[in-house]
C-alpha atoms as a PDB file:
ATOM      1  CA  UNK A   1      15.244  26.329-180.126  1.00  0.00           C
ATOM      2  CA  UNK A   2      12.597  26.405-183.606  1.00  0.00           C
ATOM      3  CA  UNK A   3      13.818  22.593-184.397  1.00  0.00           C
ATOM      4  CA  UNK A   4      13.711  24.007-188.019  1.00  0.00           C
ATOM      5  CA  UNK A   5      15.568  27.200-187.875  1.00  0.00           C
ATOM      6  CA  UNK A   6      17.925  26.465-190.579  1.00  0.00           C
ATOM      7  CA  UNK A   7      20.818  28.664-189.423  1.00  0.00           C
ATOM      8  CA  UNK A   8      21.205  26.902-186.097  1.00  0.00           C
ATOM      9  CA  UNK A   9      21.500  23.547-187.996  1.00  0.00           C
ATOM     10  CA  UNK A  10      23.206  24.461-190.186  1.00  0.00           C
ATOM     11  CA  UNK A  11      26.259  25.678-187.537  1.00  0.00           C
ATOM     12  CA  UNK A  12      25.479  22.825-185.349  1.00  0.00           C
ATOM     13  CA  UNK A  13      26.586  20.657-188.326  1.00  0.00           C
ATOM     14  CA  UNK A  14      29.711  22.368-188.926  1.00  0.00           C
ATOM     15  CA  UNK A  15      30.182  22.431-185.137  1.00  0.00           C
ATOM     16  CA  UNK A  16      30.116  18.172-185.386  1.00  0.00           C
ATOM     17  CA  UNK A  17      31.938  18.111-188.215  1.00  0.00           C
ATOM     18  CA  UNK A  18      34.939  20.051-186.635  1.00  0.00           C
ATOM     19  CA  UNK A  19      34.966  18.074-183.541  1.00  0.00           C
ATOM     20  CA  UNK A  20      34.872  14.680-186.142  1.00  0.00           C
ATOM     21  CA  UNK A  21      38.035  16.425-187.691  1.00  0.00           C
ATOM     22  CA  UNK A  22      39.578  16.808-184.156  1.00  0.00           C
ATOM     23  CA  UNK A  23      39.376  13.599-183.193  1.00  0.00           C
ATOM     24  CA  UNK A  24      40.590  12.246-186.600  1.00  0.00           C
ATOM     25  CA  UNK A  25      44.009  14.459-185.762  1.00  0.00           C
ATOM     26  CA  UNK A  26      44.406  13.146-182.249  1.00  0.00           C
ATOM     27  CA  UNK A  27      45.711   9.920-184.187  1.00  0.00           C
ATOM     28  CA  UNK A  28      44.178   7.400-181.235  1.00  0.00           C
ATOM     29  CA  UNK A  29      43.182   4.289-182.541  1.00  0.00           C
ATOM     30  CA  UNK A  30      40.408   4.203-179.821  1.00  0.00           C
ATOM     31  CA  UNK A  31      38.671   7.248-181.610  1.00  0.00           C
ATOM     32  CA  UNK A  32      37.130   5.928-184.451  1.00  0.00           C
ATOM     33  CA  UNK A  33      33.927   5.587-182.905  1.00  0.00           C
ATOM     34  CA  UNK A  34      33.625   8.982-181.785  1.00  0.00           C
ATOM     35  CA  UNK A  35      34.525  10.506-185.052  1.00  0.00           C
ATOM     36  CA  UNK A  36      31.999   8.346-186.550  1.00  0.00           C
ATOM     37  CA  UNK A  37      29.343   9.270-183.865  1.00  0.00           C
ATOM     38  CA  UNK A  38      30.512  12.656-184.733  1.00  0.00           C
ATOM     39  CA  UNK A  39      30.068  12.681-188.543  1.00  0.00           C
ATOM     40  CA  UNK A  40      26.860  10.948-188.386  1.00  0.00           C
ATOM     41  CA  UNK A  41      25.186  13.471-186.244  1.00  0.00           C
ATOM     42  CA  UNK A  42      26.678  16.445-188.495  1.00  0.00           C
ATOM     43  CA  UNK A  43      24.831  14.302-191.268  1.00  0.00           C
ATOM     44  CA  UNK A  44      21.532  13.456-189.383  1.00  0.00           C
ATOM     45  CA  UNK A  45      21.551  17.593-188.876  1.00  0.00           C
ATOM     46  CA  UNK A  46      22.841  18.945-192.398  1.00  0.00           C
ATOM     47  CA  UNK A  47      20.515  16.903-194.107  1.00  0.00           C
ATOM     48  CA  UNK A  48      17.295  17.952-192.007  1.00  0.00           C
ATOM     49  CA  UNK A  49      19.269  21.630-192.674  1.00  0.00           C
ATOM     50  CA  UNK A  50      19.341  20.773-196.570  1.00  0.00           C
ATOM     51  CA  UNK A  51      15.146  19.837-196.216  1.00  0.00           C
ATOM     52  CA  UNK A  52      14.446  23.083-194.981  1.00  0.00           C
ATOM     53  CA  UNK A  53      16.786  24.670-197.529  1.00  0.00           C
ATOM     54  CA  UNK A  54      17.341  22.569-200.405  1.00  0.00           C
ATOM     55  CA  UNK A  55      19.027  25.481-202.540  1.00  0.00           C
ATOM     56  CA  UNK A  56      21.956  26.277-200.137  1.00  0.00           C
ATOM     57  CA  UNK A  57      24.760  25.162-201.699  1.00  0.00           C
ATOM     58  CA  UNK A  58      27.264  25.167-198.838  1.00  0.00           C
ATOM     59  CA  UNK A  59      24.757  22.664-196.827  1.00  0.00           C
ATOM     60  CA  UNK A  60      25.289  20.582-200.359  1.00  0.00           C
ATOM     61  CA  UNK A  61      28.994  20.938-200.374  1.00  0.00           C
ATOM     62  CA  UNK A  62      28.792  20.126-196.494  1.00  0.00           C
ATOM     63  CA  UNK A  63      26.956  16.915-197.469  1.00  0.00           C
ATOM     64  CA  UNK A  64      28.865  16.012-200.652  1.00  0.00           C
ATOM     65  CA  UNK A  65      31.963  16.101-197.772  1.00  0.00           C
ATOM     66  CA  UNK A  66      30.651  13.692-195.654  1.00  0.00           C
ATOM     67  CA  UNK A  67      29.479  11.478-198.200  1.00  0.00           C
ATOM     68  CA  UNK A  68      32.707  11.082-199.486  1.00  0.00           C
ATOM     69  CA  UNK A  69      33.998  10.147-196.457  1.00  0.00           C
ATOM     70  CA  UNK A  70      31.895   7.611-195.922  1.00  0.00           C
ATOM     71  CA  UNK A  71      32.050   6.289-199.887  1.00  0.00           C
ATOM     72  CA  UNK A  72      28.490   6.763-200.787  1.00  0.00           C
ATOM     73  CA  UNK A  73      29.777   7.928-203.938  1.00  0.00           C
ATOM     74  CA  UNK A  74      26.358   7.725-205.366  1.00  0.00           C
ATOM     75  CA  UNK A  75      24.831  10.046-203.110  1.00  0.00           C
ATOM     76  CA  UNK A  76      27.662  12.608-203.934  1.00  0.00           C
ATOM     77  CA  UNK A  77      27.090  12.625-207.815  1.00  0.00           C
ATOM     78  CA  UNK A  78      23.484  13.162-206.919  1.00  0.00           C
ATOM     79  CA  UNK A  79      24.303  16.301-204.730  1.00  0.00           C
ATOM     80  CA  UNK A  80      26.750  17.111-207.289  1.00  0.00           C
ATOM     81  CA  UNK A  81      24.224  17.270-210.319  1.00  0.00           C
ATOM     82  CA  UNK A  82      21.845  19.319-207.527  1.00  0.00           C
ATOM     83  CA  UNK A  83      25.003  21.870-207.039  1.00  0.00           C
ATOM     84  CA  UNK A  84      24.874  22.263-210.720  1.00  0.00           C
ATOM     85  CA  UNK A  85      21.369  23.364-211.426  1.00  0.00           C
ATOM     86  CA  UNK A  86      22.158  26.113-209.752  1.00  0.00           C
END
């Protein structure tokens, strides 16, 4: 696999994201970990994703998502002001 082919990152992230959002629903307390493995992998790979294509605005939504979750609040109003440039 091209380690820059933005179309496979960019559904390998969703893929991690998903199975983050699984685990969240299971409700086990012993979990946690694993969604957080989960989310930060989907990040690690969206944001190489958003590097290759830094216009793509669902990579940006994607990104504003999981930025929120973690409360990096100021790393969502900067993808924020990028989503409106567009």
């Amino acid at each position: 696999m091209d380690p820059n082919f933005f179309p496979a990152l960019y559904q390998l992230g969703l893929v991690y994201i998903d199975m983050a959002n699984e685990t969240l629903k299971s409700g086990k307390q012993n979990q946690m970990q694993l969604y957080e493995e989960q989310i930060n992998k989907s990040e690690n790979i969206l944001t190489h994703a958003f590097e290759i294509a830094p216009n793509d605005r669902q990579t940006i939504q994607l990104l504003i998502e999981i930025n929120t979750r973690k409360q990096r609040y100021d790393k969502v109003d900067e993808l924020k002001e990028r989503l409106q440039e567009f």
